[in-house]
Protein backbone atom coordinates (compact mmCIF):
# COMPACT_ATOMS: atom_id res chain seq x y z
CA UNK A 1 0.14 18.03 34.70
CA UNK A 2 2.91 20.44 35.63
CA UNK A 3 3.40 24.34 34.94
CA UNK A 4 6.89 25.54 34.87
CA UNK A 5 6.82 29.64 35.08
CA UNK A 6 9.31 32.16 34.49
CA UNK A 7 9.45 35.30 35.25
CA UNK A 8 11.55 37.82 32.86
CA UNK A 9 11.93 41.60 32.04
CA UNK A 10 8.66 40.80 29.34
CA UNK A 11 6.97 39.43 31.87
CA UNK A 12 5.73 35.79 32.82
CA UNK A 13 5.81 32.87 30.89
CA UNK A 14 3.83 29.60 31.69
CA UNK A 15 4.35 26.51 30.14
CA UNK A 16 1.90 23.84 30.98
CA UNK A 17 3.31 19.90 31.33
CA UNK A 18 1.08 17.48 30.52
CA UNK A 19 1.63 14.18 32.22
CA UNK A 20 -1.33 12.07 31.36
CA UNK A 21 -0.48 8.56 31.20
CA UNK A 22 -2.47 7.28 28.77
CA UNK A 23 -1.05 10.02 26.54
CA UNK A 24 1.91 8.80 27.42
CA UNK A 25 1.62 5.39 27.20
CA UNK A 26 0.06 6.27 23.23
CA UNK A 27 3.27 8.11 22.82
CA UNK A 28 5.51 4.97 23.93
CA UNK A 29 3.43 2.29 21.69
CA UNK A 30 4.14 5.18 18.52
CA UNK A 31 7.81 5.24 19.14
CA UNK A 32 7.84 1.17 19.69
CA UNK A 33 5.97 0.90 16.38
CA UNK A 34 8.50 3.18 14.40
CA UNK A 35 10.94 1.54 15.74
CA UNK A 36 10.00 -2.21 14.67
CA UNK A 37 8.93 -0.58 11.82
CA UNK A 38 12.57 0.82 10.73
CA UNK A 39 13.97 -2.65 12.43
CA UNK A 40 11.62 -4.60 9.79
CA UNK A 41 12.93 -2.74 7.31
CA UNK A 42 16.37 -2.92 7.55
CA UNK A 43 16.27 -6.76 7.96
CA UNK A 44 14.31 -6.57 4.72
CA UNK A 45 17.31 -4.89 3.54
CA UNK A 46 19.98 -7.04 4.71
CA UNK A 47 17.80 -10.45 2.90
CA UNK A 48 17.77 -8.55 -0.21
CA UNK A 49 21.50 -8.07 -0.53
CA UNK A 50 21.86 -11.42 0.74
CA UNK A 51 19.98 -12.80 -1.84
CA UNK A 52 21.49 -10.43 -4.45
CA UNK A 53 24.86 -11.68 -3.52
CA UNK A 54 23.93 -15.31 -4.04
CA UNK A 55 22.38 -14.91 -6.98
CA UNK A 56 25.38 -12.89 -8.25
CA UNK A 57 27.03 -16.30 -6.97
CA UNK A 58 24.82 -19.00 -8.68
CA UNK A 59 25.25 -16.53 -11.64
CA UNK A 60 29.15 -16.79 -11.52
CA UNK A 61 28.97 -20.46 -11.12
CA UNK A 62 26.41 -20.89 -13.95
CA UNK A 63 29.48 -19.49 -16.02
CA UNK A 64 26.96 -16.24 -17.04
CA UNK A 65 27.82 -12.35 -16.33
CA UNK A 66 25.87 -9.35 -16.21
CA UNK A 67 27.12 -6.47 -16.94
CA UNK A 68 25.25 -3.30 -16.44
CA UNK A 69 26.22 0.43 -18.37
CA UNK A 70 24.37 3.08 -19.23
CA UNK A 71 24.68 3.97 -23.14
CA UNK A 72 23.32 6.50 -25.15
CA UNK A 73 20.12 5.79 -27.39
CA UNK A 74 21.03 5.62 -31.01
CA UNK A 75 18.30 5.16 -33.65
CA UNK A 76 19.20 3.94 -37.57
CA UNK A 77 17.84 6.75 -39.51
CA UNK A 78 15.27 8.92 -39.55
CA UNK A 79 12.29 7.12 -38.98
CA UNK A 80 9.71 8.18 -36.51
CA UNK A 81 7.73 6.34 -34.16
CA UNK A 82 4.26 5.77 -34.57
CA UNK A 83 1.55 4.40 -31.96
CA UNK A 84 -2.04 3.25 -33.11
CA UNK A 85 -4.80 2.66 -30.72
CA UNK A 86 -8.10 1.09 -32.06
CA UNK A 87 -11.03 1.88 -29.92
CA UNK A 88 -12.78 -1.37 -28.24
CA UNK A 89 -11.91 -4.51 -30.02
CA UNK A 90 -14.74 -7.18 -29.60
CA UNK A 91 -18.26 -6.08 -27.27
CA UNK A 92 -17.96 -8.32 -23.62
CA UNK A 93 -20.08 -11.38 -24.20
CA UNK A 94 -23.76 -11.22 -21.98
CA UNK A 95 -23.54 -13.74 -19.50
CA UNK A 96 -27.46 -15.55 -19.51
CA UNK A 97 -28.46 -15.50 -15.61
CA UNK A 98 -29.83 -18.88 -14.53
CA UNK A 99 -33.00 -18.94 -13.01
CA UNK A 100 -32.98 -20.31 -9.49
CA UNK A 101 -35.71 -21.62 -7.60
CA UNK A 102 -36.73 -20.87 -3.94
CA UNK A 103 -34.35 -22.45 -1.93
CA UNK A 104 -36.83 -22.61 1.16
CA UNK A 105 -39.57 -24.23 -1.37
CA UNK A 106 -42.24 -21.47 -0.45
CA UNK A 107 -43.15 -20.09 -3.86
CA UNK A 108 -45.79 -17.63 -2.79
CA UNK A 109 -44.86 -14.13 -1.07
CA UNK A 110 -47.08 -13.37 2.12
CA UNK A 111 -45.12 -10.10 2.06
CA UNK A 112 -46.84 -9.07 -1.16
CA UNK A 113 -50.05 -8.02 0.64
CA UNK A 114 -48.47 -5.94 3.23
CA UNK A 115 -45.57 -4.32 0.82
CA UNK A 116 -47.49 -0.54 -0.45
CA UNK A 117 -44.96 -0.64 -3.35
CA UNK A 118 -47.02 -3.24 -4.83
C-alpha cells in the first residue's frame, strides 16, 4: 500500500492506500457482476416489451381490444360484505406404513449386544 500525507495549519493527515491485488481483483469481479447483472436485466426488459408489442399485435389481428381505465368502485345498495371461515374441513387421512423387510437379508442385529441403550 501507499500513504499520501499532508501537512496543514491542523496538523498532519495520513491517508493509507491499499493496493492489494487480490482486493482488487474481488473489487473488479463485483463491478463485472453488477454490471452483467444490470445488462441481464435490461435485455429482460427489452423481450418483455417485445413480446408485449406482439401480443398487442396478434391481439389487433385477432380483431379483439383491450382497453384499460381506472373507474371508481360503485356498489348497488347498501349491503355489506361478509366473509365466513370454517375451521378445518375434513382430518388428513393416516397413510398405513408398509412394512419392509431387510434388504441385506440379515434379520438378526449383532449390534444389539454392544448398543447400552438396549
Amino acid at each position: 500500500g501507499k500513504c499520501h500525507v499532508e501537512e496543514t495549519e491542523r496538523g498532519w493527515y495520513i491517508t493509507y492506500i491499499e493496493r492489494d491485488p487480490m482486493l482488487l481483483e474481488r473489487k473488479k469481479r463485483q463491478q463485472e457482476r453488477a454490471t452483467a447483472e444490470r445488462n441481464q436485466e435490461l435485455r429482460a426488459a427489452k423481450m418483455m416489451e417485445v413480446q408485449r408489442m406482439e401480443a398487442a399485435k396478434a391481439l389487433d389481428r385477432a380483431g379483439g381490444s383491450v382497453k384499460v381505465e381506472a373507474s371508481d368502485l360503485v356498489r348497488d345498495g347498501a349491503k355489506s360484505v361478509s366473509v365466513v371461515l370454517k375451521k378445518g374441513g375434513s382430518k388428513p387421512d393416516i397413510i398405513a406404513k408398509k412394512k419392509t423387510g431387510n434388504v441385506f437379508g440379515d434379520d438378526d442385529d449383532d449390534d444389539d449386544e454392544s448398543d447400552p441403550k438396549k
